[in-house]
Protein backbone atom coordinates (compact mmCIF):
# COMPACT_ATOMS: atom_id res chain seq x y z
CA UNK A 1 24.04 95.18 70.43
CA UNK A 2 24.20 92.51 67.81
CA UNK A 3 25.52 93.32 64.56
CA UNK A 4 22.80 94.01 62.03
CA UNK A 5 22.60 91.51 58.72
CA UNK A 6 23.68 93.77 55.82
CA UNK A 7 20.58 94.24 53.69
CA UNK A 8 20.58 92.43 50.09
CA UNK A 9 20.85 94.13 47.17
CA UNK A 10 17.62 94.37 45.01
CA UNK A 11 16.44 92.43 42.35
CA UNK A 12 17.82 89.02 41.11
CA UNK A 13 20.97 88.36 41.45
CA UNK A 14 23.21 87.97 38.01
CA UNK A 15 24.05 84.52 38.04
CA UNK A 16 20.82 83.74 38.03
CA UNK A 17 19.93 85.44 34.61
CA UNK A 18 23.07 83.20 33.43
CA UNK A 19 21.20 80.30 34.69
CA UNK A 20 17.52 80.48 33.18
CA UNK A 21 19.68 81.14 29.64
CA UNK A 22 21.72 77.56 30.49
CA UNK A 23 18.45 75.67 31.06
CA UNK A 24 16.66 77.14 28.40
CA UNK A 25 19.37 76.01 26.00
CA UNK A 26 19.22 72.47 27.44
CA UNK A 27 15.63 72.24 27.54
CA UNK A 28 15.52 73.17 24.02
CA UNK A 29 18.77 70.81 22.77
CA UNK A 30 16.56 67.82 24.62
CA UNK A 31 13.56 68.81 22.67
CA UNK A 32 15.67 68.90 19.56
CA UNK A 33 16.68 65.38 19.88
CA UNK A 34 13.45 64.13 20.70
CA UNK A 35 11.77 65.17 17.37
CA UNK A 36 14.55 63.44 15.89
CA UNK A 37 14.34 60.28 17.59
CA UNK A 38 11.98 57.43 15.79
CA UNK A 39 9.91 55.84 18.42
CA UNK A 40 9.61 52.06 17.93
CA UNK A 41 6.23 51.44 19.71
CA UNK A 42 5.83 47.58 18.81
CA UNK A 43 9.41 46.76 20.34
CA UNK A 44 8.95 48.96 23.19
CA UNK A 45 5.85 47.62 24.17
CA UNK A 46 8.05 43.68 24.15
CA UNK A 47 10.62 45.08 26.04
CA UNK A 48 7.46 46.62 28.52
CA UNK A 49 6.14 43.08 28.76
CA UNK A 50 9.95 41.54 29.49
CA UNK A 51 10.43 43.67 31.72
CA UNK A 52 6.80 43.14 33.20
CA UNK A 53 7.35 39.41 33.22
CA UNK A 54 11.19 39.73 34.66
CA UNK A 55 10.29 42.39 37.69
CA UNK A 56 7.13 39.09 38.54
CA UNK A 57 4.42 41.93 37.25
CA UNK A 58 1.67 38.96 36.30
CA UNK A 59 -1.99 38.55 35.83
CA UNK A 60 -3.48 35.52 36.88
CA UNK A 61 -5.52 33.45 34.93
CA UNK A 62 -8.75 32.23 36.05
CA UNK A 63 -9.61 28.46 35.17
CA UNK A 64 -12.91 29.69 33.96
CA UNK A 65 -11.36 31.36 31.62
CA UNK A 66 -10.37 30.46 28.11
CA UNK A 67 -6.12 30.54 27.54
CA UNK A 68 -5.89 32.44 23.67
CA UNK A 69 -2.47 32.01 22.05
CA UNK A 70 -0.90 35.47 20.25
CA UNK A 71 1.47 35.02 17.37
CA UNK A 72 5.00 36.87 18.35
CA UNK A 73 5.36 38.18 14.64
CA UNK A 74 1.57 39.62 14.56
CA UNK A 75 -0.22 40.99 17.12
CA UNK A 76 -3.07 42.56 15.08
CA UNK A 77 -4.86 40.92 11.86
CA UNK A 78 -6.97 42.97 9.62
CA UNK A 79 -8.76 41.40 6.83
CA UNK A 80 -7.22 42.19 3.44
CA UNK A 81 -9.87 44.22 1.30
CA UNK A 82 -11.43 41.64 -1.43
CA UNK A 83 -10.94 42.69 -5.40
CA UNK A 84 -12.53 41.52 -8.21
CA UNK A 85 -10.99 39.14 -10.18
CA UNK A 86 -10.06 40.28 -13.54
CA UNK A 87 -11.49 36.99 -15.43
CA UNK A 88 -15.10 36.94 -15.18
CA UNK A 89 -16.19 33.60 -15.98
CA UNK A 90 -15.19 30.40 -13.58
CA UNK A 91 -13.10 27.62 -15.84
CA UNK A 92 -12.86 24.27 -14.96
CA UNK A 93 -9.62 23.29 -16.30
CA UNK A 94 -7.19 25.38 -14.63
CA UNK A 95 -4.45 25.90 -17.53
CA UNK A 96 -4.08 24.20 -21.20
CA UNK A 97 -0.41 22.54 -19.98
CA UNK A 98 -1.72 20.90 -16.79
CA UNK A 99 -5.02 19.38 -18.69
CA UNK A 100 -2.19 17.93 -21.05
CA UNK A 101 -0.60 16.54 -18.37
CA UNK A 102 -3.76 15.10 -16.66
CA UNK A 103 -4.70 13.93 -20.30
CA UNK A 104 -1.32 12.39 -20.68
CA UNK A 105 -1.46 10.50 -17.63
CA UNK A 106 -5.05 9.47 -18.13
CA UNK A 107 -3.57 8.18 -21.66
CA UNK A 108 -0.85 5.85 -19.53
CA UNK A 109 -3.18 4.22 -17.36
CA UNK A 110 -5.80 3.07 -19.89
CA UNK A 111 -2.30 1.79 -22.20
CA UNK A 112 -1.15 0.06 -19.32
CA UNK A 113 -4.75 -1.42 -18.21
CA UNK A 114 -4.82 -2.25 -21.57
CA UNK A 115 -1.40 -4.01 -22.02
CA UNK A 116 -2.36 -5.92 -18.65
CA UNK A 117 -5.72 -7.42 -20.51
CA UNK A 118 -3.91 -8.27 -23.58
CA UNK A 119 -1.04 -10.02 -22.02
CA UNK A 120 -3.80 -11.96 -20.06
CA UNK A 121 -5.63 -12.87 -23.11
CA UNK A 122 -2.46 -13.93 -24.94
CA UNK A 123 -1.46 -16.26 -21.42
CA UNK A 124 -5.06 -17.96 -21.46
CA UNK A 125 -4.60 -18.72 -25.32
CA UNK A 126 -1.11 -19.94 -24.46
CA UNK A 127 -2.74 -22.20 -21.48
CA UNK A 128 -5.50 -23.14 -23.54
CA UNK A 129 -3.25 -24.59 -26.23
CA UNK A 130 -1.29 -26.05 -23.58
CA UNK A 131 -4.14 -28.14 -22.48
CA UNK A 132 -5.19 -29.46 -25.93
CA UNK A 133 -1.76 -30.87 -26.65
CA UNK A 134 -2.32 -32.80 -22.99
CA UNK A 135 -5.34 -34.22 -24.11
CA UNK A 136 -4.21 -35.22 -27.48
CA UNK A 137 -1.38 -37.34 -26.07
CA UNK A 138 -3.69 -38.92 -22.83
CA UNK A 139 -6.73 -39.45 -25.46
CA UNK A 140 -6.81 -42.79 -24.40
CA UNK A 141 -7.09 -42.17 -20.85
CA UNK A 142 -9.06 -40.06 -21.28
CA UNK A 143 -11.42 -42.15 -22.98
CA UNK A 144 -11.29 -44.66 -20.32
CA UNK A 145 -12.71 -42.12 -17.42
CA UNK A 146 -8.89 -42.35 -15.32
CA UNK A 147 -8.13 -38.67 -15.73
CA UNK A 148 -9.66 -35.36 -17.12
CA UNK A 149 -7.72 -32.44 -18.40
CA UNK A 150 -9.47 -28.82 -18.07
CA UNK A 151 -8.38 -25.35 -18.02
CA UNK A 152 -9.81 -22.48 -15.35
CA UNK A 153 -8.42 -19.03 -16.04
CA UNK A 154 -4.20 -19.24 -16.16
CA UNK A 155 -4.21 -22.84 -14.50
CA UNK A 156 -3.90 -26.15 -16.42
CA UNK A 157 -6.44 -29.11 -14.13
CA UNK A 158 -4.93 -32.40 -14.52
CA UNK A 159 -7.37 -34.69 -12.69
CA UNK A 160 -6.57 -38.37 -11.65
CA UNK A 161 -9.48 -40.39 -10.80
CA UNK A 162 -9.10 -43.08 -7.98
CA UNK A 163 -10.38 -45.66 -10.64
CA UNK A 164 -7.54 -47.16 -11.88
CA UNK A 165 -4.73 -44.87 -9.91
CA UNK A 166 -4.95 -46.25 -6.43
CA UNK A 167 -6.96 -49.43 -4.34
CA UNK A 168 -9.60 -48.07 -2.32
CA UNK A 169 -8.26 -46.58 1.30
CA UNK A 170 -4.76 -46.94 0.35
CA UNK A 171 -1.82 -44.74 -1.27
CA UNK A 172 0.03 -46.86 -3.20
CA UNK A 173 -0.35 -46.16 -6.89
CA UNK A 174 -1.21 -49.66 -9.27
CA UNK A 175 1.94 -50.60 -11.05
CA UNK A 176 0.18 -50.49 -14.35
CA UNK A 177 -0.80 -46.32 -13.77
CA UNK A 178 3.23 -45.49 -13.42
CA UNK A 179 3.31 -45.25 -17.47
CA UNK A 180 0.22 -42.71 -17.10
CA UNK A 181 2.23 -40.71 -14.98
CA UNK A 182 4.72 -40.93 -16.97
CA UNK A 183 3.33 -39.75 -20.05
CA UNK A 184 1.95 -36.82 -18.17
CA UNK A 185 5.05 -35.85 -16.41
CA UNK A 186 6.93 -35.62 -19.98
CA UNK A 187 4.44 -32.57 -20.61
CA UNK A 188 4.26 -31.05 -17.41
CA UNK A 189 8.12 -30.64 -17.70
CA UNK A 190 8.32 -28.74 -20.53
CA UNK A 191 5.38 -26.61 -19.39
CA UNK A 192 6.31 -24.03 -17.48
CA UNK A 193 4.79 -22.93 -13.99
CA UNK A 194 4.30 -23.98 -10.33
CA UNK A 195 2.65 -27.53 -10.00
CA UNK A 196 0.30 -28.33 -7.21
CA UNK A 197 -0.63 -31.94 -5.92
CA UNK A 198 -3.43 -31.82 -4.12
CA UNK A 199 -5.19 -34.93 -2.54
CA UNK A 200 -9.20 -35.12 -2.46
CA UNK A 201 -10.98 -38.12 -0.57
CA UNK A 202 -15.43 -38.58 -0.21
CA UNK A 203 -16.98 -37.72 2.96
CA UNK A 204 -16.60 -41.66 4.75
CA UNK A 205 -14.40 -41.35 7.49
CA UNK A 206 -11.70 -43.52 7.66
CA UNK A 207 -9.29 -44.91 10.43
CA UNK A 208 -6.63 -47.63 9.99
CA UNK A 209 -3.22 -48.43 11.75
CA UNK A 210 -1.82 -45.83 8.37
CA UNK A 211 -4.44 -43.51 8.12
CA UNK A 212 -6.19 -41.84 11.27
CA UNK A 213 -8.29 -39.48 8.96
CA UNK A 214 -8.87 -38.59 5.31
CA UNK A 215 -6.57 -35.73 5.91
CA UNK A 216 -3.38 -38.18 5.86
CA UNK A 217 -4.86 -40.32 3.65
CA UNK A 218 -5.97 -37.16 0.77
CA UNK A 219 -1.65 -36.07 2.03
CA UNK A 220 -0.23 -39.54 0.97
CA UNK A 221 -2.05 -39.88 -2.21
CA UNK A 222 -0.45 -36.46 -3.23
CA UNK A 223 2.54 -37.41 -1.86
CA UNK A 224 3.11 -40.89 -4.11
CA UNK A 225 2.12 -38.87 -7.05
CA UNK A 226 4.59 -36.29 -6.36
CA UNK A 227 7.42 -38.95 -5.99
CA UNK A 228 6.48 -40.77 -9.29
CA UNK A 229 6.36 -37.33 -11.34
CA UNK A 230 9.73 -37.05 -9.83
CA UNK A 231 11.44 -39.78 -11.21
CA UNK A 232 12.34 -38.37 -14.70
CA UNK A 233 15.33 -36.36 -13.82
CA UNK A 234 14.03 -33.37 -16.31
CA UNK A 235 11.66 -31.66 -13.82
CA UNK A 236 12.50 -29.77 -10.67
CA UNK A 237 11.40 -30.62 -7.05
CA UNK A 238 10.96 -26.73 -6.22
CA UNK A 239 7.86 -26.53 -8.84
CA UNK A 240 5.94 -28.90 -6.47
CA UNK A 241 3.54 -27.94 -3.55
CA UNK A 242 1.44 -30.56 -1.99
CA UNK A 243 -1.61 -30.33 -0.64
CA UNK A 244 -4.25 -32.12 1.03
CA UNK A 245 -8.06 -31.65 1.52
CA UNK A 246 -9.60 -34.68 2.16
CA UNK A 247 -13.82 -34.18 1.73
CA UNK A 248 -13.87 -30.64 2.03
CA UNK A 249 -13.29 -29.62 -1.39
CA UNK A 250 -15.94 -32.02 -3.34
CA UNK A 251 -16.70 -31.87 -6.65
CA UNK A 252 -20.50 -33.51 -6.74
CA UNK A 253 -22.89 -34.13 -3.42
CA UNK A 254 -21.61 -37.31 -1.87
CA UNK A 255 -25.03 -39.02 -1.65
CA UNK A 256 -24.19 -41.87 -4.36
CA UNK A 257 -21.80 -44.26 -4.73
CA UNK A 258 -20.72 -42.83 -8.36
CA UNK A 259 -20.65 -39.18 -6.77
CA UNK A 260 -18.44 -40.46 -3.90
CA UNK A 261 -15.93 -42.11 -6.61
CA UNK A 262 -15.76 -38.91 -8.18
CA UNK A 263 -14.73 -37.61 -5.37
CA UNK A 264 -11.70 -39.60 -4.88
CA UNK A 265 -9.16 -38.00 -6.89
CA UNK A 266 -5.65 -36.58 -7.26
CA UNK A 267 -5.55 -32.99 -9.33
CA UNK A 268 -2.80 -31.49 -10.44
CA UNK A 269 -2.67 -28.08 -11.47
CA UNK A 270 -0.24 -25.98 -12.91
CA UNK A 271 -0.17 -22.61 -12.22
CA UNK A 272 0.60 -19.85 -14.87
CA UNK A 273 0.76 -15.90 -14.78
CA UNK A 274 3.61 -16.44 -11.28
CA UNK A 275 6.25 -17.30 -14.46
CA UNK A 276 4.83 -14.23 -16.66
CA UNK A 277 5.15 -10.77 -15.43
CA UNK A 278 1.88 -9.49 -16.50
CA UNK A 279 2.72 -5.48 -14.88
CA UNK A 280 4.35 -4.18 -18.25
CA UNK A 281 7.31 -1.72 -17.66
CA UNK A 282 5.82 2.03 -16.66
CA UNK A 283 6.15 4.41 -19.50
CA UNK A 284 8.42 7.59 -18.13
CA UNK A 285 7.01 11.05 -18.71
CA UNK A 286 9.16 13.55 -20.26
CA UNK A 287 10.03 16.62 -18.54
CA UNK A 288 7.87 19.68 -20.24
């Protein structure tokens, strides 16, 4: 006969009683610590996503729909709650130091603008007075209808009419007009500015073994006139610029013979304000 299993004692057994105390304690220490912890729910949710994004949990984005960026600092935007402003009427000027400043620099610009027309003024006297003494000393040439002196703005018009100057379709000045030059170059030496030559022909084409066009013949004029001027030693070759135009700068209609002869000319001009610095030096602001 087998041998009977030994019947258990009742009730629990006593370890047990020693158990429920330990996990009671350990239930209650892990409570304990969780009401002291600070739950962080912003960075948990980032490390949710990264870990989300790093385990290949994704959502698909359909084309239809519309990609929205988030900002990584702020997730959530709430409007700020409006106040009243504490100065009850709206002012146009925002504080009394900044309108003196605008005021101040207001100021400048009319002194400059100013300072700009005044030193422009003073230059056109200066050119105008320039231009009188010319025609003082060529009175007599004047007189005779070979050249005309006139001023236009800052620029001083010398104008050499063919009459007299140079024989009709050729460059070469008469021997007898050298002492005009002359007496004009002495002037135009000690007046300061850049000199232009330009050569002006009528509106009859012309075409000889020298001259294909007007345009080399209007260039050669200038040319001869440039090389006279330069033969008194007292004024420089780098004040010169030649030009030539032949009829398409006219000063009357070509449709008579006198109109046509008027035509025919040499001007030079000198050119004032490039010598003058007419920007006056900017006025510095002090520091407030």
């Amino acid at each position: 006969m087998a041998d009977e299993c030994p019947k258990c004692p009742e009730g629990l057994p006593p370890w047990l009683a020693t158990f429920a105390d330990l996990m009671s304690l350990l239930m209650c220490f892990f409570v304990l610590l969780l009401s002291f912890a600070e739950v962080d729910a912003q960075r948990f949710k980032k490390m949710a996503e990264s870990m989300k994004d790093a385990f290949g949990v994704q959502r698909e984005i359909p084309a239809v729909e519309i990609v929205k960026g988030t900002s990584v600092i702020m997730q959530e935007f709430s409007p700020g709650k409006p106040e009243p402003s504490p100065i009850e009427d709206i002012r146009q000027i925002t504080s009394d130091l900044e309108q003196e400043f605008l005021d101040r620099e207001s100021k400048d610009a009319t002194d400059v603008d100013e300072a700009k027309a005044a030193m422009q003024a003073e230059l056109e006297r200066e050119v105008q007075a320039q231009a009188e003494e010319l025609q003082e000393m060529l009175e007599s040439e004047i007189s005779d209808g070979l050249i005309d002196v006139e001023t236009e703005s800052t620029n001083i018009i010398i104008r050499i009419q063919e009459k007299g100057s140079f024989p009709s379709g050729r460059a070469n000045l008469n021997p007898e007009f050298f002492e005009v030059i002359s007496k004009i170059t002495e002037v135009i030496a000690t007046t300061p500015g850049k000199i232009i030559v330009a050569g002006h022909t009528d509106n009859i084409p012309i075409s000889t073994r020298r001259f294909r066009s007007n345009w080399e013949l209007s260039s050669a004029r200038a040319v001869t006139v440039v090389h006279a001027m330069l033969s008194n030693a007292s004024i420089e070759e780098e004040r010169f610029l030649i030009q030539g135009y032949a009829d398409s700068q006219p000063l009357v209609d070509n449709d008579t013979s006198e109109n046509r002869a008027q035509n025919r000319r040499v001007e030079l001009v000198i050119r004032r304000g490039e010598d003058v610095e007419l920007d006056p030096e900017p006025t510095e602001i002090p520091e407030e």
